[in-house]
Protein backbone atom coordinates (compact mmCIF):
# COMPACT_ATOMS: atom_id res chain seq x y z
CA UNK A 1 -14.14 -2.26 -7.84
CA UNK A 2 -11.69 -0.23 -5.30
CA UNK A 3 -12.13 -1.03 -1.50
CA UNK A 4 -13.08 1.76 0.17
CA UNK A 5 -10.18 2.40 2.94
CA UNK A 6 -10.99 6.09 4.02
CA UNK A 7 -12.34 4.84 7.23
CA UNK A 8 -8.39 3.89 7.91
CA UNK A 9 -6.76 7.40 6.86
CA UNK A 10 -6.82 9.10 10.33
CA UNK A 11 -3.50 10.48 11.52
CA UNK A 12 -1.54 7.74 13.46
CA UNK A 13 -3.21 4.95 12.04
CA UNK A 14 -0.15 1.88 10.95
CA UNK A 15 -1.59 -0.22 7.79
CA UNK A 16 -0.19 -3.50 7.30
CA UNK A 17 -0.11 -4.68 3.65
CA UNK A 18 1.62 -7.38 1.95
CA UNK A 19 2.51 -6.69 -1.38
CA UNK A 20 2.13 -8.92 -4.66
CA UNK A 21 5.19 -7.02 -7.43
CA UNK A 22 4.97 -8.66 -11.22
CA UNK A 23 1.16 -9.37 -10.91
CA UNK A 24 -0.81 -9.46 -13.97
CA UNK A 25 -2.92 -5.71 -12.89
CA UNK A 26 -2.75 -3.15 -10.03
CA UNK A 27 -4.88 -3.64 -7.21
CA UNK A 28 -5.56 -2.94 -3.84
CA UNK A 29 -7.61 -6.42 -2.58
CA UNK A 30 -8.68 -6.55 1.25
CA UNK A 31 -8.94 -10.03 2.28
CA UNK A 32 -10.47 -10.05 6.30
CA UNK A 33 -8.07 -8.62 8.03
CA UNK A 34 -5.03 -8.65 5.25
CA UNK A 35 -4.55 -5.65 2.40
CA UNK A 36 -2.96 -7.64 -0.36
CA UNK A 37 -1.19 -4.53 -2.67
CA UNK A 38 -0.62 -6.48 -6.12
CA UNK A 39 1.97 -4.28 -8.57
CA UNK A 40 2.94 -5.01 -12.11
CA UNK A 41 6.21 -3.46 -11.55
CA UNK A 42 9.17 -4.81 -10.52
CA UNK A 43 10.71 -5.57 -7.26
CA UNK A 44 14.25 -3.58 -7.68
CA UNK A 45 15.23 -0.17 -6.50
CA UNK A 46 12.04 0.51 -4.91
CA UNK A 47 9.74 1.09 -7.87
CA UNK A 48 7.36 -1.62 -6.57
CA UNK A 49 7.40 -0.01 -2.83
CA UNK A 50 6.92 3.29 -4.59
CA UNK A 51 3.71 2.09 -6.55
CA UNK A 52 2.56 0.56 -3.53
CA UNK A 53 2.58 3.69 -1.66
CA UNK A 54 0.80 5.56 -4.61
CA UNK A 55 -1.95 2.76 -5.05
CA UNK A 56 -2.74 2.86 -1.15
CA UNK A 57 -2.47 6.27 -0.95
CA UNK A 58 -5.59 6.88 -3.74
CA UNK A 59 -7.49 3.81 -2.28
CA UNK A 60 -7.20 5.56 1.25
CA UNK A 61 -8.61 8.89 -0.32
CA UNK A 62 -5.29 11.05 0.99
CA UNK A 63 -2.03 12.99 -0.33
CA UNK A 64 1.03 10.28 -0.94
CA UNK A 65 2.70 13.58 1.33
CA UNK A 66 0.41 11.79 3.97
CA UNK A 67 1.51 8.28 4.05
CA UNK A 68 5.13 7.19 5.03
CA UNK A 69 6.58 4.13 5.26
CA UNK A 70 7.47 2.74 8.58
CA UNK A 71 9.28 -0.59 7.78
CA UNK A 72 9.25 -3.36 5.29
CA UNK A 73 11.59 -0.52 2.76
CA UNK A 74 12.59 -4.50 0.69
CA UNK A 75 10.35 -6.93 2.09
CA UNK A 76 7.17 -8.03 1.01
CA UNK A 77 5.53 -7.26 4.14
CA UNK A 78 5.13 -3.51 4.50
CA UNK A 79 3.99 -1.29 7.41
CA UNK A 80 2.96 2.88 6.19
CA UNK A 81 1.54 4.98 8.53
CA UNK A 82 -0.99 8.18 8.45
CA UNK A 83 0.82 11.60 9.05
């Protein structure tokens, strides 16, 4: 089962998630207050950030065009914002 994040895909709004790369399945897990992003790709010129992005983006109902990434470009920790 998908969580349903719509309700956070108005223009403005800054999503915190901390992202999981090498896991076992893609997922999008909310966890109270936390969006864990788990990836099976790997961590290395931005192909996990750019799954990340794409899983978030379809879990939030909106365009990837939509969703841009504020900070966090090689960290676990990532901030994207609604455009």
């Amino acid at each position: 089962m998908k969580p349903d994040l719509t309700a956070l895909a108005r223009p403005g709004a800054e999503i915190a998630v901390r992202v999981t790369p090498k896991a076992s399945r893609n997922a999008v897990v909310v966890e109270g207050d936390l969006i864990r992003v788990y990836v099976t790709t790997v961590p290395e010129d931005g192909k996990a950030t750019a799954e990340v992005h794409k899983l978030l983006a379809k879990a939030m109902g909106i365009a990837k065009s939509r969703l841009e990434l504020v900070r966090g470009a090689t960290s676990r920790e990532k901030v994207f914002r609604v455009v």
